[in-house]
C-alpha atoms as a PDB file:
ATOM      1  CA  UNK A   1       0.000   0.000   0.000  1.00  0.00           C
ATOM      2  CA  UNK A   2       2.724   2.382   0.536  1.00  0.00           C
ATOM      3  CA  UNK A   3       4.033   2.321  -3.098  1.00  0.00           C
ATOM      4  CA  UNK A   4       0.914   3.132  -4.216  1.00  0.00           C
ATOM      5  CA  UNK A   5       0.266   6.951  -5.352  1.00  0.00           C
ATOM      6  CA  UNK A   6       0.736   9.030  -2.396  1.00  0.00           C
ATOM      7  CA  UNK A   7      -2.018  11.890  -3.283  1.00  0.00           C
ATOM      8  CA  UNK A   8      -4.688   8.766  -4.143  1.00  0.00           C
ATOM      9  CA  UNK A   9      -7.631   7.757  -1.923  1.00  0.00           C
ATOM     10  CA  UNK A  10      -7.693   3.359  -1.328  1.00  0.00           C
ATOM     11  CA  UNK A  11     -10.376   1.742  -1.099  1.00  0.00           C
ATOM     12  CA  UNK A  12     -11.124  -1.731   0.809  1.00  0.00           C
ATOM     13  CA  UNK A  13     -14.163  -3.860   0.325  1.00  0.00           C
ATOM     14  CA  UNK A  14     -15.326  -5.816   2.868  1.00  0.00           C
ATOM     15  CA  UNK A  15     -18.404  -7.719   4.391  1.00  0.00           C
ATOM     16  CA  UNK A  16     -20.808  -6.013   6.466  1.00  0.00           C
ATOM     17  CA  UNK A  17     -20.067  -8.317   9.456  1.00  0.00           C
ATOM     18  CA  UNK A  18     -15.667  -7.742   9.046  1.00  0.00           C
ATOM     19  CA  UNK A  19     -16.222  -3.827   8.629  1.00  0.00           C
ATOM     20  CA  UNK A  20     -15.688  -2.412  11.908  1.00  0.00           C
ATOM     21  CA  UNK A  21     -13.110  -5.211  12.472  1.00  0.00           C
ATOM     22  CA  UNK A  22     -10.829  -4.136   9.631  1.00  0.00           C
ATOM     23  CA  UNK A  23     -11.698  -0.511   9.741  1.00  0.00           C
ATOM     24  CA  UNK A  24     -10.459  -0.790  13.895  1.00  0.00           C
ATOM     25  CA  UNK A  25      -7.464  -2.852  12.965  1.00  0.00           C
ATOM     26  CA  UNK A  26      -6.108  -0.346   9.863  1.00  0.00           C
ATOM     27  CA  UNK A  27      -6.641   2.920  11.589  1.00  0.00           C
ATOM     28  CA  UNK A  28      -5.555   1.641  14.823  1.00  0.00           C
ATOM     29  CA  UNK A  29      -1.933   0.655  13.471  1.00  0.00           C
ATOM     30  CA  UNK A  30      -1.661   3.375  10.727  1.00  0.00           C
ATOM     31  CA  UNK A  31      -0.223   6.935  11.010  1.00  0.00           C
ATOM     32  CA  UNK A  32      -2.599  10.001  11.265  1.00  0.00           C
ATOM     33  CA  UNK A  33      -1.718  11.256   7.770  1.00  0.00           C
ATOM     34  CA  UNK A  34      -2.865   7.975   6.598  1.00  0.00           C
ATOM     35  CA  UNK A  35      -6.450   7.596   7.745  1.00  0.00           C
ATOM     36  CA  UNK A  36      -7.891  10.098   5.607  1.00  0.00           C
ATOM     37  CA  UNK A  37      -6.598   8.499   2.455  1.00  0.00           C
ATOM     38  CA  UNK A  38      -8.596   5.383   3.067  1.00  0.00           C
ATOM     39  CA  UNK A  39     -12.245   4.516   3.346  1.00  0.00           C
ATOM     40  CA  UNK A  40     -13.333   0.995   4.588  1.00  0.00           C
ATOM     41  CA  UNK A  41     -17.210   0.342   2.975  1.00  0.00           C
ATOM     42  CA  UNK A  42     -19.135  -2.726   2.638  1.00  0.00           C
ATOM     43  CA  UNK A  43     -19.812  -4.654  -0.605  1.00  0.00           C
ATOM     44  CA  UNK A  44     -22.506  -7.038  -0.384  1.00  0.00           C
ATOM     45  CA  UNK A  45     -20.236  -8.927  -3.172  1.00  0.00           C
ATOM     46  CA  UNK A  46     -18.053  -9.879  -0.397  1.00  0.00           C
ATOM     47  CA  UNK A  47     -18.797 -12.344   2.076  1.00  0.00           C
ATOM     48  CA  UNK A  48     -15.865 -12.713   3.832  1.00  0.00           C
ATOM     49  CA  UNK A  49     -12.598 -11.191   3.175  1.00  0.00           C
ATOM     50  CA  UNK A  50     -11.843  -7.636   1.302  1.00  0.00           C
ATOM     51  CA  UNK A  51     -10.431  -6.130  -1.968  1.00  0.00           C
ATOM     52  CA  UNK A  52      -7.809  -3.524  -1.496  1.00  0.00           C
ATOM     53  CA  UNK A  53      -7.462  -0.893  -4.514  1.00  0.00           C
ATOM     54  CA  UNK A  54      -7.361   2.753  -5.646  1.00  0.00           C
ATOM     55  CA  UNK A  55     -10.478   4.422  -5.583  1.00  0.00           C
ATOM     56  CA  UNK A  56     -11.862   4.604  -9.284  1.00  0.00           C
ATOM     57  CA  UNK A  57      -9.483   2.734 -11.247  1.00  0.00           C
ATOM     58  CA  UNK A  58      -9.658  -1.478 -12.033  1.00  0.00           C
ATOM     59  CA  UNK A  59      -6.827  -2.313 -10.095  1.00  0.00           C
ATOM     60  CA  UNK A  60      -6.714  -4.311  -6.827  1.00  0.00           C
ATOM     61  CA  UNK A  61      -5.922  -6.928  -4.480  1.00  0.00           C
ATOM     62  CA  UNK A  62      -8.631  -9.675  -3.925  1.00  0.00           C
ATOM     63  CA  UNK A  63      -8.497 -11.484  -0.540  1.00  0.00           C
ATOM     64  CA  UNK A  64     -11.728 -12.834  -0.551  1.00  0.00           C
ATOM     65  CA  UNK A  65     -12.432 -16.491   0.069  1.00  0.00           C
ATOM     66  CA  UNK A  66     -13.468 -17.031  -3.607  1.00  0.00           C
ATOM     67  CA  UNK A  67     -10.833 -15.407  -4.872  1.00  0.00           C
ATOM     68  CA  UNK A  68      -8.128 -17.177  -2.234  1.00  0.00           C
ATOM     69  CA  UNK A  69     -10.073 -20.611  -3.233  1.00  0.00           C
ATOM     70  CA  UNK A  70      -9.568 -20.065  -7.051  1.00  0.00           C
ATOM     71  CA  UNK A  71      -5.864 -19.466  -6.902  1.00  0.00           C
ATOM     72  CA  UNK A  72      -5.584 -22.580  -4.374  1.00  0.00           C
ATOM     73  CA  UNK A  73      -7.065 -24.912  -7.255  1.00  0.00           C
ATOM     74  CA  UNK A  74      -4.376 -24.143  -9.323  1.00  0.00           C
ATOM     75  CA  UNK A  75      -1.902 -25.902  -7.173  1.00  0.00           C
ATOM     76  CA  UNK A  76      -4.205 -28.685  -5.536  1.00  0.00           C
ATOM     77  CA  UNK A  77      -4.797 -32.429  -6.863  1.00  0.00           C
ATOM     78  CA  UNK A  78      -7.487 -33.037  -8.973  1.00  0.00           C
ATOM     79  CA  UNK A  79      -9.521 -34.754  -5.548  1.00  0.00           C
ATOM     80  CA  UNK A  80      -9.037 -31.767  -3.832  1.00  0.00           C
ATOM     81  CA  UNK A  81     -10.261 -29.364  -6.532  1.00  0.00           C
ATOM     82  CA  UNK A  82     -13.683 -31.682  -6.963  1.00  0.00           C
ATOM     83  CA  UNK A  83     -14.153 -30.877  -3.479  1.00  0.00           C
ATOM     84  CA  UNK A  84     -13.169 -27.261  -3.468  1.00  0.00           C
ATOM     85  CA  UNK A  85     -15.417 -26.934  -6.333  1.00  0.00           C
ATOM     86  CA  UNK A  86     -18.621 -28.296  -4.659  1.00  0.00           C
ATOM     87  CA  UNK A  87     -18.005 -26.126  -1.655  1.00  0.00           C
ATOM     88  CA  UNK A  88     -18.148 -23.099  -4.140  1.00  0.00           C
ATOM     89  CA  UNK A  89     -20.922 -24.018  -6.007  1.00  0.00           C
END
C-alpha cells in the first residue's frame, strides 16, 4: 500500500459483518496522515474477506475467500479441486 500513489484515496471492500473489524485494525496501526486516504465500505459482493485498490481505477488486491479458493485450485490435486469446487458451487 505504501508504493501506491501518495495523493490517491484506497479503497477496501469488505463484508458487512468484518467492517468495523478491519476498519479498527487499519486505523488503529496506521499513522494520522494515513487515515484520511482510506475509506473501509461494505460490498454485499463480499462475504468474507476484502479487496484492497485505488479508488476509481480497475486495479486491486482480492483477498476474498473465492478469490483465495480459485488461486488454491491451481496448485491442488485433482480430488481436492472436486471438493473445493462443490463447496463453491
Amino acid at each position: 500500500v505504501e508504493q501506491w500513489a501518495r495523493d490517491s484515496q484506497k479503497e477496501i471492500l469488505v463484508s458487512k459483518e468484518d467492517k468495523e473489524k478491519i476498519q479498527e485494525l487499519l486505523f488503529s496501526s496506521l499513522k494520522e496522515e494515513l487515515k484520511n486516504s482510506i475509506i473501509i465500505k461494505v460490498s454485499d459482493r463480499i462475504s468474507k474477506g476484502f479487496r484492497i485498490g485505488i479508488k476509481g481505477e480497475d486495479v486491486y488486491y482480492d483477498f476474498t475467500d473465492e478469490s483465495i479458493t480459485e488461486c488454491l485450485k491451481e496448485f491442488v490435486s485433482p480430488s481436492l479441486k472436486e471438493i473445493l469446487n462443490k463447496k463453491n458451487g
